[in-house]
Each structure stands twice: as structure tokens, then as C-alpha cells.
C-alpha atoms as a PDB file:
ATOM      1  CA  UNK A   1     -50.115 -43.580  32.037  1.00  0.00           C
ATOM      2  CA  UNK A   2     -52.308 -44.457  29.251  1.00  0.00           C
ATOM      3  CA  UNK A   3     -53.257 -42.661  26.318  1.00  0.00           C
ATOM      4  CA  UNK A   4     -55.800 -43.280  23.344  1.00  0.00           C
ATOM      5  CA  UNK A   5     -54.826 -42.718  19.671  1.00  0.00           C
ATOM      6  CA  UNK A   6     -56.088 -43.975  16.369  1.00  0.00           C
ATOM      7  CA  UNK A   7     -54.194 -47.713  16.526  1.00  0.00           C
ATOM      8  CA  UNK A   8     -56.160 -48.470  20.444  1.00  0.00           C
ATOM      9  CA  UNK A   9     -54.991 -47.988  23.929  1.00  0.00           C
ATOM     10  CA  UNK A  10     -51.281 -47.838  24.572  1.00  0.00           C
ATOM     11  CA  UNK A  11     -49.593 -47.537  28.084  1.00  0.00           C
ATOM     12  CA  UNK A  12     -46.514 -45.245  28.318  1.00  0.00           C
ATOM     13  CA  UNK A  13     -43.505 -45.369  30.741  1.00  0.00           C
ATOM     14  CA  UNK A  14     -43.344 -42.821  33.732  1.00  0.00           C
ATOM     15  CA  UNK A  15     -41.717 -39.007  32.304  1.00  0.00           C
ATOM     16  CA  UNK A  16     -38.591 -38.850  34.018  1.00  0.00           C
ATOM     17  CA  UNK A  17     -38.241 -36.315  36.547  1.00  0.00           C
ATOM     18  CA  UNK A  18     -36.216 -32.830  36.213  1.00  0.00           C
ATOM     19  CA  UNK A  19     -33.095 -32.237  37.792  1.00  0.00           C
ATOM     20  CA  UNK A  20     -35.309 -29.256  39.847  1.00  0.00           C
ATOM     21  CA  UNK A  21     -38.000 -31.345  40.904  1.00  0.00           C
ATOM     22  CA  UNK A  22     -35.411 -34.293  42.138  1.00  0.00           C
ATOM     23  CA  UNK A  23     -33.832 -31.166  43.934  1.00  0.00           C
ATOM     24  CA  UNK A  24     -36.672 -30.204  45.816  1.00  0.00           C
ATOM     25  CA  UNK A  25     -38.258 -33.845  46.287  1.00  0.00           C
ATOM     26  CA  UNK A  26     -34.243 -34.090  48.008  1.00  0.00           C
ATOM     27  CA  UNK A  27     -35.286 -31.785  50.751  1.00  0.00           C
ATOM     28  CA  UNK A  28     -38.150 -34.371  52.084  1.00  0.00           C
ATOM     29  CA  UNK A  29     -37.501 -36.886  54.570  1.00  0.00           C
ATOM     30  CA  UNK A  30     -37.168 -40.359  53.498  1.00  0.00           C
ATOM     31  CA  UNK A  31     -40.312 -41.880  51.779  1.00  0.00           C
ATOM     32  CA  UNK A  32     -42.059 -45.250  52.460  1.00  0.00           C
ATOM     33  CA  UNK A  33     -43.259 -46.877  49.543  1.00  0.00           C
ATOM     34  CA  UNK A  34     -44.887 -50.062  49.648  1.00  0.00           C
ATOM     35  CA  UNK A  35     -43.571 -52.962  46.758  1.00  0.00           C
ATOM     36  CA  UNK A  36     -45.410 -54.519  44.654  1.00  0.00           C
ATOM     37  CA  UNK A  37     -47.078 -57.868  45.132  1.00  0.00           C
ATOM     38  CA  UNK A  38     -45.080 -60.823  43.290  1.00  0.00           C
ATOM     39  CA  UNK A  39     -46.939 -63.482  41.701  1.00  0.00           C
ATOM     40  CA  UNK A  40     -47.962 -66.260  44.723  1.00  0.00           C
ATOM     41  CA  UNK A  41     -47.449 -63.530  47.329  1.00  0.00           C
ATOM     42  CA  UNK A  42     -49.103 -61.166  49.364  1.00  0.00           C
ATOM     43  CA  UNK A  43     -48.419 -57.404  49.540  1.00  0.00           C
ATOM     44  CA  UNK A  44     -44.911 -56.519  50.819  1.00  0.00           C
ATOM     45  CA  UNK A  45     -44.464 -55.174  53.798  1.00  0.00           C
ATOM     46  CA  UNK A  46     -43.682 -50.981  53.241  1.00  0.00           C
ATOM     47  CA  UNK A  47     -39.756 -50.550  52.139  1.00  0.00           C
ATOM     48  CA  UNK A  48     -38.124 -47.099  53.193  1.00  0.00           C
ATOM     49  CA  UNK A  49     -36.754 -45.290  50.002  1.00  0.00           C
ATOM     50  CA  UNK A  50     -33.778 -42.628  50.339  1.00  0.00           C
ATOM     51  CA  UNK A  51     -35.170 -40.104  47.891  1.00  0.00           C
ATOM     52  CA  UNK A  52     -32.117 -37.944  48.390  1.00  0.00           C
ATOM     53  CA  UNK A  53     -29.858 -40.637  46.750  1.00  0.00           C
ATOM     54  CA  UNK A  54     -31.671 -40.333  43.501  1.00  0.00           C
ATOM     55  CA  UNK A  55     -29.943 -37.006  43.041  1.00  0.00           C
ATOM     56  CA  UNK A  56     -26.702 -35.922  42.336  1.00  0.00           C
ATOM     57  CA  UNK A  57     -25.016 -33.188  44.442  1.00  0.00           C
ATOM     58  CA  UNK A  58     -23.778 -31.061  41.526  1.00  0.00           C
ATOM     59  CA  UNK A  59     -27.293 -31.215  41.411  1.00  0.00           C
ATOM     60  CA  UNK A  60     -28.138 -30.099  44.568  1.00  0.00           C
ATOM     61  CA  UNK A  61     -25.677 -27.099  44.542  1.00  0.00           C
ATOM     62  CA  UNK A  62     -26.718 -25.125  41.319  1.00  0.00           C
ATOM     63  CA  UNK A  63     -30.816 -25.630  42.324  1.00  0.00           C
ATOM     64  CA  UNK A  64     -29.926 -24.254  45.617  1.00  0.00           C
ATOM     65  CA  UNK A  65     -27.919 -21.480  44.363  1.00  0.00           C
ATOM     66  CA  UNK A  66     -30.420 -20.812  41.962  1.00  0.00           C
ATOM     67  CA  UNK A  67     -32.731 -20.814  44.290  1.00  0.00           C
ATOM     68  CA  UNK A  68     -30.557 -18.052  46.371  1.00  0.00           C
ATOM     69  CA  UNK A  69     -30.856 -15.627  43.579  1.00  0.00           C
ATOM     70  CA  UNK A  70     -34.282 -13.314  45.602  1.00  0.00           C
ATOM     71  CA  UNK A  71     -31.590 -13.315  48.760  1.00  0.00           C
ATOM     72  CA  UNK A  72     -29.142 -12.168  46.060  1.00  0.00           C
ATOM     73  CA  UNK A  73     -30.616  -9.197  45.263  1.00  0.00           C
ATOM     74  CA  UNK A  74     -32.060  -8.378  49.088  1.00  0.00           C
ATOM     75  CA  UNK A  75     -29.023  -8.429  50.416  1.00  0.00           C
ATOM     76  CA  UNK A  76     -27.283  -6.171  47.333  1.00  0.00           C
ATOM     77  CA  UNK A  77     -30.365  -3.853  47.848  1.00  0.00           C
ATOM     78  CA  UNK A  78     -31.304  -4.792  44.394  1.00  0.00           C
ATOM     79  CA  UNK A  79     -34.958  -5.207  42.524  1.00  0.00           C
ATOM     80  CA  UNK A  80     -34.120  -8.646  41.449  1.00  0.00           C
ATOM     81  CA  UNK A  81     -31.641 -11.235  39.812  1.00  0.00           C
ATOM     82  CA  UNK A  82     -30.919 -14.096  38.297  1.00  0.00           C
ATOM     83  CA  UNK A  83     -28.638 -16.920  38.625  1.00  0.00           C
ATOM     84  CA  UNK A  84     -27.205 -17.188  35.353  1.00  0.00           C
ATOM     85  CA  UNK A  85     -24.851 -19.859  35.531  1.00  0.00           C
ATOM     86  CA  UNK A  86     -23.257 -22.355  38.293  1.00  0.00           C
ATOM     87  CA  UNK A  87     -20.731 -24.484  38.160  1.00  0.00           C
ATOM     88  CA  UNK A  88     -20.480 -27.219  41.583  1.00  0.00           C
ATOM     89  CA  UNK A  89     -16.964 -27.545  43.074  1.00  0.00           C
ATOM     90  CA  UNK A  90     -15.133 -30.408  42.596  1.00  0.00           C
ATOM     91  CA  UNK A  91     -11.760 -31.528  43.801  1.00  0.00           C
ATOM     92  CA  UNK A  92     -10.093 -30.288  40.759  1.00  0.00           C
ATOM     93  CA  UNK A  93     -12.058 -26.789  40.111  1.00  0.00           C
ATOM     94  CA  UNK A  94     -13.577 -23.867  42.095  1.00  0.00           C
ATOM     95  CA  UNK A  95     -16.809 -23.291  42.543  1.00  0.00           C
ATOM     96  CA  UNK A  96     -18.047 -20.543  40.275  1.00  0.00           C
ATOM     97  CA  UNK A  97     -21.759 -18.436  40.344  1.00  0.00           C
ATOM     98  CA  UNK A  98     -22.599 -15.457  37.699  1.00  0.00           C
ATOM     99  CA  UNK A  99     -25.066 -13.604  39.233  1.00  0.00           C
ATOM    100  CA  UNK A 100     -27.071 -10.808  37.206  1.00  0.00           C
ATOM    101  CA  UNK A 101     -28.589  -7.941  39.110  1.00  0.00           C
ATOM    102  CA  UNK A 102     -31.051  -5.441  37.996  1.00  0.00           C
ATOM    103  CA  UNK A 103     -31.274  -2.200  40.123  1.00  0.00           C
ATOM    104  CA  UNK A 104     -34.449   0.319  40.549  1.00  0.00           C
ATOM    105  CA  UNK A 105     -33.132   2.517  37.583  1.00  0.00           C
ATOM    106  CA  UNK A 106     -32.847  -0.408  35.221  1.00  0.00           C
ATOM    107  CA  UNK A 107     -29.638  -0.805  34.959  1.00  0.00           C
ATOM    108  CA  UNK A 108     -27.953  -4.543  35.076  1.00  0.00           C
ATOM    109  CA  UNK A 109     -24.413  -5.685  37.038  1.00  0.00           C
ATOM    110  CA  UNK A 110     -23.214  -8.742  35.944  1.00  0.00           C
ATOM    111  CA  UNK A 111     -20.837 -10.237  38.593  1.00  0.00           C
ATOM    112  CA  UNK A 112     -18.788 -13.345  38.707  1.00  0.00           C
ATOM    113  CA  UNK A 113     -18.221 -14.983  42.274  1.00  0.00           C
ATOM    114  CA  UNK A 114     -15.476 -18.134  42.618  1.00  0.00           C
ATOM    115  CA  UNK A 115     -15.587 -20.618  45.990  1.00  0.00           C
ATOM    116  CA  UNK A 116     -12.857 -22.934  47.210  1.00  0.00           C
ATOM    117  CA  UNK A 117     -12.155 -26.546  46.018  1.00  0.00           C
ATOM    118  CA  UNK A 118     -13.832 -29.134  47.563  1.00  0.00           C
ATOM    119  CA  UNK A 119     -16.494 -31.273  46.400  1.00  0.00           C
ATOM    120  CA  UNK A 120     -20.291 -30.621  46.307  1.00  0.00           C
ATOM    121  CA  UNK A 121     -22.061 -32.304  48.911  1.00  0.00           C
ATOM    122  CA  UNK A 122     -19.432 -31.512  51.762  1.00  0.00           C
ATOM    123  CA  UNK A 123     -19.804 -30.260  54.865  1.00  0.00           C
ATOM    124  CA  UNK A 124     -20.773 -26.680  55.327  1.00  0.00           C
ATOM    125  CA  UNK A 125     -22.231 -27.057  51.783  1.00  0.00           C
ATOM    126  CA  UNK A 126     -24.442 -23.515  51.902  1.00  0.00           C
ATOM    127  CA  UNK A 127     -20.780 -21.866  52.810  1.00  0.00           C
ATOM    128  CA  UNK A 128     -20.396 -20.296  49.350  1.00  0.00           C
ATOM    129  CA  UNK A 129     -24.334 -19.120  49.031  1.00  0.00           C
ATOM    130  CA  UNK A 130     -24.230 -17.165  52.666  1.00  0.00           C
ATOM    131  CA  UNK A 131     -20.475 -16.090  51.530  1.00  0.00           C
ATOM    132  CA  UNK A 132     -21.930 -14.343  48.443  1.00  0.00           C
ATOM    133  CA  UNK A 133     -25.030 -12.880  50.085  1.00  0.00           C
ATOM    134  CA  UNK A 134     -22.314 -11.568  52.929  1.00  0.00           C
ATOM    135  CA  UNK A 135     -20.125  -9.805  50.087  1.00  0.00           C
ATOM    136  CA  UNK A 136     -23.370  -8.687  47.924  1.00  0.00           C
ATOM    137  CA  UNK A 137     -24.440  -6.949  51.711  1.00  0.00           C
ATOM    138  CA  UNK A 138     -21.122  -5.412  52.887  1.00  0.00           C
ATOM    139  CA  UNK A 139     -21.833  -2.989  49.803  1.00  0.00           C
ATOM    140  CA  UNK A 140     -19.809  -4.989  47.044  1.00  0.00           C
ATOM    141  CA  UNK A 141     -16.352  -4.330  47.650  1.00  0.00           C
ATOM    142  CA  UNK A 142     -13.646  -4.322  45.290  1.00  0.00           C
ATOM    143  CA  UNK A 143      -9.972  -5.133  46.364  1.00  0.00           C
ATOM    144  CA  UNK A 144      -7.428  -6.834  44.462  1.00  0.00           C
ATOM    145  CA  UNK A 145      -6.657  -8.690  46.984  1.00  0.00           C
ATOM    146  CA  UNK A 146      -9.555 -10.855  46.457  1.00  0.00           C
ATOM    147  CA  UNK A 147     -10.339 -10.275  42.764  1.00  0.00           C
ATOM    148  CA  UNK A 148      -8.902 -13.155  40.409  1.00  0.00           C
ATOM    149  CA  UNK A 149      -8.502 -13.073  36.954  1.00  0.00           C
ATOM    150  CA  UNK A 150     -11.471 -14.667  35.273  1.00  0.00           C
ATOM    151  CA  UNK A 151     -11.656 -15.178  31.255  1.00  0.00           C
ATOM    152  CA  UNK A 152     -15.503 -16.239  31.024  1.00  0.00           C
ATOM    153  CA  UNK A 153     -16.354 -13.074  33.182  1.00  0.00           C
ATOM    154  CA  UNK A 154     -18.021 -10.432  31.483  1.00  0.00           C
ATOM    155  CA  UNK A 155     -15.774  -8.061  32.461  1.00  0.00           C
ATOM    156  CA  UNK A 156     -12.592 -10.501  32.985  1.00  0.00           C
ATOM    157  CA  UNK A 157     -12.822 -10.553  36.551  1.00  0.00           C
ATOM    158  CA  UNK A 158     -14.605 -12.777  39.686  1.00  0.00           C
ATOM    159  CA  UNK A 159     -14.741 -12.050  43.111  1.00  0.00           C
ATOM    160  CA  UNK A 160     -12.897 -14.508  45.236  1.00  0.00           C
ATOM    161  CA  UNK A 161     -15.657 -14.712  48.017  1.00  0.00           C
ATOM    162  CA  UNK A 162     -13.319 -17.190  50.282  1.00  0.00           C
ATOM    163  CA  UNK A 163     -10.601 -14.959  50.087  1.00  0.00           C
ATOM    164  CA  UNK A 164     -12.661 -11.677  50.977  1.00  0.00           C
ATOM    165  CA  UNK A 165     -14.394 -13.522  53.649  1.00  0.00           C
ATOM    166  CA  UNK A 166     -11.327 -14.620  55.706  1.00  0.00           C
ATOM    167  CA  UNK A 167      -9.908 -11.232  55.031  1.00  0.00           C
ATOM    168  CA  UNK A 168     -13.021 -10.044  56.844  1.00  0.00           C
END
């Protein structure tokens, strides 16, 4: 890119990319990109380019859950909501979604759903995503049987959409 300021013409580096857009570019097939010519050479021939391994799959998790949030609130008969915060699972933690949805009358439920342990990018990776929209849909059940104990939750507690689902 160039750009044109009091002291002459100056080119500037590429912007780096968002973590969204390297999401969605993830989704593509493989690109071919063609290298550059090196100095005594002709043009290389094209070079196939993995776009998905420029992105991480924590990554990948929290823009697709994110992206879940309009079959969020369609399947909890909801007007809308939002994805307020993800965290990917790991071998060491659960994965954990807060999900905020605003009904016809206005008002808001703030709910807090926890996943298994395994890490992002693992088979059956849209598991927890179809798990939620299942619990959101079966007309939000509360058992404590699969509510856990959950200090960041607004109200102290997470649904345990792993355990409700095998209970199923």
C-alpha cells in the first residue's frame, strides 16, 4: 500500500488480518498463489497455500460459536442474542459459552453453558454448538443433575450441556 504525506511517497506493510476474517477465510478451500519471481528467474510455477493453517483453532471455536448466536435464539424461541463470551476447550479446562438472550417483552436471560475437555479442533468439533441449540430447544431445562456450580456465572450457575445431553 502506498500513501502520500507531507515528507513524499512512503509504502506501508500489509494490515494484519483479524482473528474473524482468518476464521472465515478458514472455511475456503486451499488457495493457489503464485511466488514471486527471484532475481535471474522466471515466474514460479503456482504453490498451493493451506489457508486454514494460518489460524488457530481456539480461533476457530469462539468465531463459530459466535457465529451460532441467530440459531441461539431460534431454537430458544427468542428475538435475538449474543455470544458474550467463549472460552475453547483444552485438555486441562471445559469448554465454556455465556449466551445472552433477549425475549419479545424485553426482558434479557443470561445463561452459562460448560462442554467436555478435549481440545479445540477435535473431532466432532460443532458437538458443543448443536448440544446448546438442543438444550436452548427442549424448552431450557433445569435439573441439578446437570447444573454445575459456576463462580463467573451471573447467577452462579452453568448448564452442563454434555451431561444433559447423555441424560437425554
Amino acid at each position: 500500500m502506498e500513501t502520500m504525506h507531507a515528507a513524499g511517497r512512503r509504502n506501508l506493510p500489509p494490515v494484519p488480518r483479524a482473528a474473524v476474517e482468518t476464521a472465515l477465510t478458514a472455511r475456503t478451500a486451499p488457495a493457489v498463489v503464485a511466488s514471486p519471481p527471484t532475481a535471474g528467474t522466471s515466474a514460479a510455477p503456482a504453490v498451493a497455500v493451506d489457508v486454514t493453517a494460518r489460524i488457530d483453532a481456539g480461533q476457530a471455536f469462539v468465531a463459530r460459536l459466535r457465529a451460532a448466536a441467530r440459531g441461539f435464539a431460534t431454537a430458544a424461541g427468542a428475538d435475538s442474542a449474543v455470544v458474550r463470551e467463549v472460552v475453547p476447550p483444552a485438555r486441562h479446562r471445559r469448554s465454556r459459552c455465556r449466551v445472552v438472550l433477549r425475549l419479545a417483552d424485553g426482558t434479557e436471560t443470561d445463561l452459562t453453558f460448560v462442554g467436555e475437555h478435549r481440545r479445540p479442533g477435535a473431532t466432532d468439533h460443532d458437538v458443543f454448538e448443536s448440544q446448546i441449540s438442543s438444550w436452548l430447544g427442549a424448552g431450557q431445562p433445569r435439573d441439578p443433575a446437570w447444573l454445575v456450580e459456576d463462580p463467573e456465572a451471573l447467577d452462579g450457575l452453568a448448564v452442563d450441556v454434555t451431561a444433559w445431553s447423555s441424560a437425554s
